[in-house]
Structure formats: structure tokens, C-alpha cells
N, C-alpha and C. Protein backbone atom coordinates (compact mmCIF):
# COMPACT_ATOMS: atom_id res chain seq x y z
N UNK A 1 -201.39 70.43 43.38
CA UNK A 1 -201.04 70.61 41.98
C UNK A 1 -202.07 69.88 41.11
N UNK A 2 -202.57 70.64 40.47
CA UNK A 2 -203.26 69.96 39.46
C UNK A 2 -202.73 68.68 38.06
N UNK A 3 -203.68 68.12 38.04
CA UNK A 3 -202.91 66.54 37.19
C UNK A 3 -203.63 66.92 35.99
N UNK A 4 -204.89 67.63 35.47
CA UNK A 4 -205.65 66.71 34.47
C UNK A 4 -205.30 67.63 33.31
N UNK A 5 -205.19 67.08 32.52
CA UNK A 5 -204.86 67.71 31.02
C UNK A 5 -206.30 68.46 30.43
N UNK A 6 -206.52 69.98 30.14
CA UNK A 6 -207.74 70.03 29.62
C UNK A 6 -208.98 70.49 30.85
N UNK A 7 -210.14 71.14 30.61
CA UNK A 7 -211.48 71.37 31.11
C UNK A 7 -212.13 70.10 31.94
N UNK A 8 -211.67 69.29 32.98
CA UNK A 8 -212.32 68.34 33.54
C UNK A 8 -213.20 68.65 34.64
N UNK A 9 -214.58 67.89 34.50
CA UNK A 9 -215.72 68.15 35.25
C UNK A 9 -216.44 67.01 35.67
N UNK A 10 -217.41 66.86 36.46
CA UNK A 10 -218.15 65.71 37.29
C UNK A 10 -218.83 65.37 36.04
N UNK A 11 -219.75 66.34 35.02
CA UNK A 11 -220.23 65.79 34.02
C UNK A 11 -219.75 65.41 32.93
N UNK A 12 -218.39 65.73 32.64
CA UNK A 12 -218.03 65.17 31.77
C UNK A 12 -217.37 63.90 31.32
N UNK A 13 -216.87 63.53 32.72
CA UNK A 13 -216.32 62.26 33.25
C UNK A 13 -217.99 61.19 33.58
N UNK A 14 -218.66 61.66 33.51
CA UNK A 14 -220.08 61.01 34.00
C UNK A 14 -220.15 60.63 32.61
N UNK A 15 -220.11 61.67 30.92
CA UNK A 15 -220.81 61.35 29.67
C UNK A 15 -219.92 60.54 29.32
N UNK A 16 -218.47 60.40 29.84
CA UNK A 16 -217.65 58.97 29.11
C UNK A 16 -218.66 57.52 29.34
N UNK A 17 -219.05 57.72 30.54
CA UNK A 17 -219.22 56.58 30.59
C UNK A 17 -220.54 56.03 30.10
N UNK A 18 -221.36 56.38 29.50
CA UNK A 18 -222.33 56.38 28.77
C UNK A 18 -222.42 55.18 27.86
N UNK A 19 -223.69 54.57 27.85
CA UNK A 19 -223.67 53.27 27.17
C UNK A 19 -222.19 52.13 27.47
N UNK A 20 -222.00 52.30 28.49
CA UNK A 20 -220.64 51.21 28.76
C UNK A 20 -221.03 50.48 30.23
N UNK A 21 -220.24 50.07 30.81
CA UNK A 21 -220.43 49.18 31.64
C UNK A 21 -220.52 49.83 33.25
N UNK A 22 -219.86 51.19 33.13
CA UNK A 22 -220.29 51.79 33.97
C UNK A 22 -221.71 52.14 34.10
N UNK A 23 -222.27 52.33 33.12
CA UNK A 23 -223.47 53.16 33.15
C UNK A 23 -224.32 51.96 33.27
N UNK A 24 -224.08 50.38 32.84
CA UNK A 24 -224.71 49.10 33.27
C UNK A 24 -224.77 48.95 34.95
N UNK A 25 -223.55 49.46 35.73
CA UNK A 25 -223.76 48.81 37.62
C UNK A 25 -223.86 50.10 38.05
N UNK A 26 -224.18 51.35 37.25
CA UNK A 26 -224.60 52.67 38.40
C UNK A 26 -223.72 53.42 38.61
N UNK A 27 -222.22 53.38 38.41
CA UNK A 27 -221.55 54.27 38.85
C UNK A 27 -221.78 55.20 38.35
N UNK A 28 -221.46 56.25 38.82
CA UNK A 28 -221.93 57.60 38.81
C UNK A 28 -220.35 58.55 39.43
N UNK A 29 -219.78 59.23 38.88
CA UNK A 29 -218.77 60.23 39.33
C UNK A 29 -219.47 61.27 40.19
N UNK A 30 -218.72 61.64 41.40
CA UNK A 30 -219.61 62.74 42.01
C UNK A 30 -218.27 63.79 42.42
N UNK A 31 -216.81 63.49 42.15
CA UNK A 31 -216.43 64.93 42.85
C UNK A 31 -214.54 64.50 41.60
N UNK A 32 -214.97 65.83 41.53
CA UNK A 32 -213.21 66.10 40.54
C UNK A 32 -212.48 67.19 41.39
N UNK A 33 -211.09 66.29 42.02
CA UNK A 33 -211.00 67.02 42.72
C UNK A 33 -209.16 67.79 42.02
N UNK A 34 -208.08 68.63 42.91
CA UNK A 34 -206.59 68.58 42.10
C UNK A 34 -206.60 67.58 41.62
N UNK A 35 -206.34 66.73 42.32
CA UNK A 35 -205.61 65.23 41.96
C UNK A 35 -205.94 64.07 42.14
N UNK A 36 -207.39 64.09 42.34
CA UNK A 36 -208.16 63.13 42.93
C UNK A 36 -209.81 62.96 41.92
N UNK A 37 -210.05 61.64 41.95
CA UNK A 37 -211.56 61.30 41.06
C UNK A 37 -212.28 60.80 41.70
N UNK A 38 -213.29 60.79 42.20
CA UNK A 38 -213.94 59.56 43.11
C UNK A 38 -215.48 59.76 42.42
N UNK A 39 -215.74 58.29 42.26
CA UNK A 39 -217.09 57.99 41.89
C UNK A 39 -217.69 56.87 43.13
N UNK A 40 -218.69 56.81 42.75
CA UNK A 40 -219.85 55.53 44.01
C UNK A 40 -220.56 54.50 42.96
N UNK A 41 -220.99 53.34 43.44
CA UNK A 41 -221.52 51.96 43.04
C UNK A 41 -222.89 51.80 43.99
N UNK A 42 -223.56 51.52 43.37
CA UNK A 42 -224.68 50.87 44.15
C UNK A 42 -224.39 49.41 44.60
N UNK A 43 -224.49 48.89 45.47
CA UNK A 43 -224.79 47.71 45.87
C UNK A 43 -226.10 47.38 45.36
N UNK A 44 -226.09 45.98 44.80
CA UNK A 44 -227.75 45.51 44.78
C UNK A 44 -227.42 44.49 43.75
N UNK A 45 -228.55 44.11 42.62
CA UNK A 45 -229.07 42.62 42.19
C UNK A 45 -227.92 42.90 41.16
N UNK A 46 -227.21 43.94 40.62
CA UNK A 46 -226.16 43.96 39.23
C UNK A 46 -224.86 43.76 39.94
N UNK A 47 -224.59 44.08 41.47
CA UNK A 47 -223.26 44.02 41.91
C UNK A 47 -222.66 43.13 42.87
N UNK A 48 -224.11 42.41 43.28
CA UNK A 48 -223.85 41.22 43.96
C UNK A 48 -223.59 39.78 43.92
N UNK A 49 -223.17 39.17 44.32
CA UNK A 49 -222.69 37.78 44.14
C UNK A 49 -223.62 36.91 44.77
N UNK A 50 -223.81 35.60 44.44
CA UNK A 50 -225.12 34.72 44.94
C UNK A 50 -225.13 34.55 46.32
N UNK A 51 -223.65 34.64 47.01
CA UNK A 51 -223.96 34.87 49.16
C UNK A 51 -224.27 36.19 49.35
N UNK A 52 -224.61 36.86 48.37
CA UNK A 52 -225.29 38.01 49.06
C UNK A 52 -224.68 39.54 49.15
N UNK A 53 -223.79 39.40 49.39
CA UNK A 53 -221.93 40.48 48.77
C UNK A 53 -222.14 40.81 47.87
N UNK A 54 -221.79 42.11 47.95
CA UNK A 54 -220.92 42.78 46.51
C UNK A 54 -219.87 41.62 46.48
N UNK A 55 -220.21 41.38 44.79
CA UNK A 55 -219.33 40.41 43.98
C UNK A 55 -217.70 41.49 43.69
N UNK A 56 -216.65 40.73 44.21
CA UNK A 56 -215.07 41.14 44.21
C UNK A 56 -214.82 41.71 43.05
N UNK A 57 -215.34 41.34 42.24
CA UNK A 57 -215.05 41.63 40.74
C UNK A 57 -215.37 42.84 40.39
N UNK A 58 -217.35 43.24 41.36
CA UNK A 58 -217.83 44.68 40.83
C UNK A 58 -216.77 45.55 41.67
N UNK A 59 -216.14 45.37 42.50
CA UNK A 59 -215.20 46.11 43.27
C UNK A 59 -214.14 46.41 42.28
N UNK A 60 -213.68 45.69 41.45
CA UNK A 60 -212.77 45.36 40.72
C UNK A 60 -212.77 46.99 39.45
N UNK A 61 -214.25 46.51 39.07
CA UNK A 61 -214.93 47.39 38.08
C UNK A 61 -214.56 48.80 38.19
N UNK A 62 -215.58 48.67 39.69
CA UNK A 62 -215.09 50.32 40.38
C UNK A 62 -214.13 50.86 40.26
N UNK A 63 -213.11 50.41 40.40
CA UNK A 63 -211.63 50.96 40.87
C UNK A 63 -211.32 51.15 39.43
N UNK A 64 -210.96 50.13 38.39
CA UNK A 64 -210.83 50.61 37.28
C UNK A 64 -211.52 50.99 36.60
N UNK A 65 -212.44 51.68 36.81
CA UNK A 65 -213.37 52.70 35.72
C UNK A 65 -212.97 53.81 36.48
N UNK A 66 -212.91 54.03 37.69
CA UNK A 66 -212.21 55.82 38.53
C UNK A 66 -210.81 55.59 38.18
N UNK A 67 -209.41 55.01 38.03
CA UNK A 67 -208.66 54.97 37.51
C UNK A 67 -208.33 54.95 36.52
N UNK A 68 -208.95 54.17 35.18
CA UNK A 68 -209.01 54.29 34.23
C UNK A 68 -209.65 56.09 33.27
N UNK A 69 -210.71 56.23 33.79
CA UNK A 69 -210.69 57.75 33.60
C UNK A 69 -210.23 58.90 34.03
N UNK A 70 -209.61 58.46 35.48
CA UNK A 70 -208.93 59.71 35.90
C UNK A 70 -206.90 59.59 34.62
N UNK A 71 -206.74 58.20 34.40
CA UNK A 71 -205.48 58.40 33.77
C UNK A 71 -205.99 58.75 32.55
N UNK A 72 -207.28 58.47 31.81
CA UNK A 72 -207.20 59.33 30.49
C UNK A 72 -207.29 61.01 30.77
N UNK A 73 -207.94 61.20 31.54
CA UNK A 73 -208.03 62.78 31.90
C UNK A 73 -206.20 63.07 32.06
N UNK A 74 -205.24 62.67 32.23
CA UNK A 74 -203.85 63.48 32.52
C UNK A 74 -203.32 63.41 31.36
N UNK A 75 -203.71 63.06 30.35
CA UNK A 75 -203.34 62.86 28.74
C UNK A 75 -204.14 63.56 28.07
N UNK A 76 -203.53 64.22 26.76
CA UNK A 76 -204.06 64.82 25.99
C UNK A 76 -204.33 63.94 25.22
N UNK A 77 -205.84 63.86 24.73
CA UNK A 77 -207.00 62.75 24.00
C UNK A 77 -206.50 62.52 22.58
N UNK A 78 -206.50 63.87 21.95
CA UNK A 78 -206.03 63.98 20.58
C UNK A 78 -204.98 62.97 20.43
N UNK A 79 -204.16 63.03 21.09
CA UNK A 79 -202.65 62.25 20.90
C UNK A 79 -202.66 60.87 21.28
N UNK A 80 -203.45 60.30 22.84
CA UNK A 80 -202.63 59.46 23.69
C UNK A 80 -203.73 58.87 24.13
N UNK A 81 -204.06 57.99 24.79
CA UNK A 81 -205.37 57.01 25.08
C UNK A 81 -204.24 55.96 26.23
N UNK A 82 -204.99 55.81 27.80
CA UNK A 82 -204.62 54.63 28.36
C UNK A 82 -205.52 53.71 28.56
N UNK A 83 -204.47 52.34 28.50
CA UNK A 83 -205.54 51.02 28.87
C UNK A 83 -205.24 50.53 30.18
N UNK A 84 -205.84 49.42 30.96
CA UNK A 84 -205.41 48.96 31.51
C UNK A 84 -204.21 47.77 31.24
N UNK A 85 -203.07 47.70 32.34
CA UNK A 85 -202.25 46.83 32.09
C UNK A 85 -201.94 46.00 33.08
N UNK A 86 -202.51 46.67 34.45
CA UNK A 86 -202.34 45.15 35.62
C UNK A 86 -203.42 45.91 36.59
N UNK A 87 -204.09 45.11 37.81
CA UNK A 87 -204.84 45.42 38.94
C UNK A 87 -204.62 44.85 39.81
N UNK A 88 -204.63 45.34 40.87
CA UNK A 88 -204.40 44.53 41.76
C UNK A 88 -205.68 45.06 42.92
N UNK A 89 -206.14 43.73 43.71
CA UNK A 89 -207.09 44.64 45.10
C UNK A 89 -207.45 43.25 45.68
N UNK A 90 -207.27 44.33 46.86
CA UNK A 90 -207.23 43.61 48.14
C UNK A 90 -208.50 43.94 49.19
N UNK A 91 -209.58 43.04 49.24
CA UNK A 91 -210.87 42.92 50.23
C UNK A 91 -211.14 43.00 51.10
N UNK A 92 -211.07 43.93 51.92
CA UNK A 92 -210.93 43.81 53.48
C UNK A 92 -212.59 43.76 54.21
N UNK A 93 -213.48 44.34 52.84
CA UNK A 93 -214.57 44.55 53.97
C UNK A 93 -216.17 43.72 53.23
N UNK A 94 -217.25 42.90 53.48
CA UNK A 94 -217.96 42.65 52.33
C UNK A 94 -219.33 43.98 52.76
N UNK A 95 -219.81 44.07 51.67
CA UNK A 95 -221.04 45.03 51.86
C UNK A 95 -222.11 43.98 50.98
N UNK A 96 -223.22 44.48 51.89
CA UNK A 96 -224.40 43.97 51.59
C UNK A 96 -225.43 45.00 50.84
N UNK A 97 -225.49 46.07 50.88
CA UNK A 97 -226.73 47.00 50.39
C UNK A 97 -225.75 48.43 50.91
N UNK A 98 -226.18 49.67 49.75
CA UNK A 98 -225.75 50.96 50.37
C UNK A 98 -224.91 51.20 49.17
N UNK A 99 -224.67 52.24 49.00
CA UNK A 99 -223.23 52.68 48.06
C UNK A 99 -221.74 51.71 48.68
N UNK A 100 -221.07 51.63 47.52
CA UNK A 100 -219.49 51.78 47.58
C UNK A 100 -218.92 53.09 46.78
N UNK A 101 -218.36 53.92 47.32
CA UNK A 101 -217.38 55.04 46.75
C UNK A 101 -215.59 54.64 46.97
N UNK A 102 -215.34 54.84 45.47
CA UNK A 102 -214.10 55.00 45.41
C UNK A 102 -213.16 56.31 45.30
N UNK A 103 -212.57 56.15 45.66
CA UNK A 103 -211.32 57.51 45.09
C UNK A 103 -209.77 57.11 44.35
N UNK A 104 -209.71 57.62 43.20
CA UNK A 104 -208.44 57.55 42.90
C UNK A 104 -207.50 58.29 43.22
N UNK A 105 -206.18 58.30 43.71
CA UNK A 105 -204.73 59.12 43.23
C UNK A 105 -204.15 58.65 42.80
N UNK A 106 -203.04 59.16 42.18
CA UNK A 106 -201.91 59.03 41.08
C UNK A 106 -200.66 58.63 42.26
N UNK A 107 -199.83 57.77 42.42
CA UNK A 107 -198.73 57.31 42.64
C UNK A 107 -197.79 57.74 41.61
N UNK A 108 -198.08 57.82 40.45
CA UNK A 108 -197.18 57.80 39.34
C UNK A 108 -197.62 58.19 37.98
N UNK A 109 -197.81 59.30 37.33
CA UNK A 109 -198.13 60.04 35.95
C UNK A 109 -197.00 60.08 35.21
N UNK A 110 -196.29 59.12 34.36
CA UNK A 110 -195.58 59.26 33.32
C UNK A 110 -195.72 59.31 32.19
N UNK A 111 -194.47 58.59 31.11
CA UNK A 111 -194.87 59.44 29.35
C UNK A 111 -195.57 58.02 29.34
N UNK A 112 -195.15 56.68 29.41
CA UNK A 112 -195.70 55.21 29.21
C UNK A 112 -196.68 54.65 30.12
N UNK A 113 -196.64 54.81 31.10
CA UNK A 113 -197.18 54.07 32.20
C UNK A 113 -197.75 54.99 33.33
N UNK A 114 -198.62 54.87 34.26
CA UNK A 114 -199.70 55.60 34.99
C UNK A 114 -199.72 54.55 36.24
N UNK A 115 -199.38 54.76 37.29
CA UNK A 115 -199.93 53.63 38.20
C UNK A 115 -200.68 54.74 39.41
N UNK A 116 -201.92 53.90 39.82
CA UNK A 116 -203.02 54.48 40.48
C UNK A 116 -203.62 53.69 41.86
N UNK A 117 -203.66 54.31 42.67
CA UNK A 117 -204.20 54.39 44.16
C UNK A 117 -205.32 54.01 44.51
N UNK A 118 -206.58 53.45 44.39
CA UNK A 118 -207.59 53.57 44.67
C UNK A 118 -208.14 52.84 45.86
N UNK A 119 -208.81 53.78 46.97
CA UNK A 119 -209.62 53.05 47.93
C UNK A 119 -210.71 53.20 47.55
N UNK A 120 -211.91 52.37 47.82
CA UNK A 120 -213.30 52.09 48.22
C UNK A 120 -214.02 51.85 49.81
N UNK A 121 -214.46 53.03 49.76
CA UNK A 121 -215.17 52.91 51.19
C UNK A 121 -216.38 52.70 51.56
N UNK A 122 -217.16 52.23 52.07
CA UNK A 122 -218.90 52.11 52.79
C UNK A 122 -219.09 53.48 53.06
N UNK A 123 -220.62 53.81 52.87
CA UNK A 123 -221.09 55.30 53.02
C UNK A 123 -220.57 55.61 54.98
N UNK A 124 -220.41 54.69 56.01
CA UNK A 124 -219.25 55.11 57.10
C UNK A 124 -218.16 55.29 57.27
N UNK A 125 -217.36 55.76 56.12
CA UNK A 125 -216.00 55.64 55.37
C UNK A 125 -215.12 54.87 56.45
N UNK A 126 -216.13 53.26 56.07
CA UNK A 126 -215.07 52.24 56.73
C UNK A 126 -214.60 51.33 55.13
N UNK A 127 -213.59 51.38 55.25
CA UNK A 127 -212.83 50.73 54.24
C UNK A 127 -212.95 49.39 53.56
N UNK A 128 -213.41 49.35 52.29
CA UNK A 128 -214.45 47.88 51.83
C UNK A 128 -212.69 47.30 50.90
N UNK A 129 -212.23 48.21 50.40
CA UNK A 129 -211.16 47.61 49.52
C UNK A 129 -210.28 48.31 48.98
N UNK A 130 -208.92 47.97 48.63
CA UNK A 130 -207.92 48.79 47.96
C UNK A 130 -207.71 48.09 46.95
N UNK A 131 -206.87 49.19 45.58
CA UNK A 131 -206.49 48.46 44.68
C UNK A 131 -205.38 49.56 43.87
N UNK A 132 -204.49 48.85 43.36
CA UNK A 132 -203.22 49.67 42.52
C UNK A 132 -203.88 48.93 41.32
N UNK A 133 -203.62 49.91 40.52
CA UNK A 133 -203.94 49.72 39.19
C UNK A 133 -202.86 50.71 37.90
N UNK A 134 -202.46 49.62 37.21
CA UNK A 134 -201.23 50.45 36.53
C UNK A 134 -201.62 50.37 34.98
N UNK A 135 -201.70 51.65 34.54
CA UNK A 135 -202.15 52.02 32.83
C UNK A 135 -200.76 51.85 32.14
N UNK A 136 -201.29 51.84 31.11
CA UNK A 136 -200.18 52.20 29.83
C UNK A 136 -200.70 53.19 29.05
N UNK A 137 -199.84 54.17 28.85
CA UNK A 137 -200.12 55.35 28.16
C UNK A 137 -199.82 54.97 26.45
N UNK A 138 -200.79 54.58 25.67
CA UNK A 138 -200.92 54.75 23.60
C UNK A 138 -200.61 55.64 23.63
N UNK A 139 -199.96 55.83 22.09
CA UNK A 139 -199.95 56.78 21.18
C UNK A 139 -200.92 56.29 20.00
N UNK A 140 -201.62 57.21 20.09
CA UNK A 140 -203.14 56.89 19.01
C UNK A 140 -202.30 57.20 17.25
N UNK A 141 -203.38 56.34 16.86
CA UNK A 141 -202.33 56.17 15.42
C UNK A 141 -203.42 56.47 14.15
């Protein structure tokens, strides 16, 4: 079943992020899928931490920038805008160099609140990190 409110595409979810902080560590969206968003991260000198790791935090980033745009995509723009309102993620794997790709799903699309799924995997889709991440759905004023 399809989720997204509206014409959604790899490039158009790519021009949100334009001049923002995505477009600062590389992510890049590569597949819109029913119900699913997944973008990739570079590993390297913007996402790493001084031991050498992707820094927890750019993990952090990831997940809520593919969650965060996949819950504005299930809202109609004109009307409704979500923010973030909690994250949560859990580290299971560190990466040193190579992409991280995430994917979002929806657990939950309501009128207030959005809570979201996201794994991050290593280009051997061995599992670097999970994270729930729960929006709040505005009413734009």
C-alpha cells in the first residue's frame, strides 16, 4: 500500500535537502519505494569521530533525515509539516570507510504523531544501527 501523499521521487526528496545538513555529510536518497525511503552516507573526514568511526551522532543524522522526509512526504505540505519529537538508536556495528545506507518504514502514520523504523546497514548489508524515531505532525499556520 502506498503511504506518500502527492508525486514522490528519488529527485525530489534529494532537492529537499539542498543547502541543509544533509547535503553538508553526503547523503544522497537513492530508492522511493510503497512504503519505504532509503538514502546512503559516506563515511569519511565529515562523519567520523577522532577513533576513527563513524561518529554515533552522523548515524543519528542519517536516520532522521530518511525519517524525517519520508514523514513529511505522508502529509499534505500545504496544510501540515512534521518535526522531530524523540530518537532513539541503538549501535551495533562501527564502520570505518564505505557507505552507510539507511531505510525507513512507518510503524505508525497518524493525524498527530508518525513513529518510524529505521535500519542502517554497511554496503554487506551487515547491520551498523537501528533507530525509532517518532514525528509530530503541525498544522501550518
Amino acid at each position: 500500500m502506498k503511504i506518500w501523499h502527492g508525486d514522490i521521487n528519488v529527485q525530489s526528496v534529494n532537492d529537499r535537502g539542498k543547502n541543509t545538513m544533509s547535503e553538508h555529510l553526503g547523503i544522497e536518497f537513492t530508492e522511493v519505494g510503497e512504503d519505504f525511503l532509503t538514502a546512503r552516507m559516506p563515511v569519511d573526514h565529515r562523519t567520523k569521530q577522532p577513533a576513527g568511526i563513524m561518529h554515533g551522532g552522523a548515524s543519528c543524522v542519517l536516520a532522521e533525515t530518511i525519517g524525517s522526509t519520508a514523514a513529511n512526504c505522508c502529509v499534505d505540505r500545504e496544510k501540515f509539516y512534521c518535526v522531530g519529537l524523540d530518537i532513539n538508536t541503538n549501535h551495533i556495528r562501527p564502520m570505518r570507510e564505505g557507505y552507510v545506507i539507511g531505510t525507513a518504514k512507518p510503524f505508525h502514520i497518524g493525524k498527530t504523531t508518525q513513529v518510524w523504523g529505521i535500519e542502517i546497514i554497511n554496503e554487506e548489508d551487515q547491520l551498523v544501527s537501528i533507530t525509532r524515531l517518532t514525528m509530530a505532525v503541525l498544522k501550518k499556520t
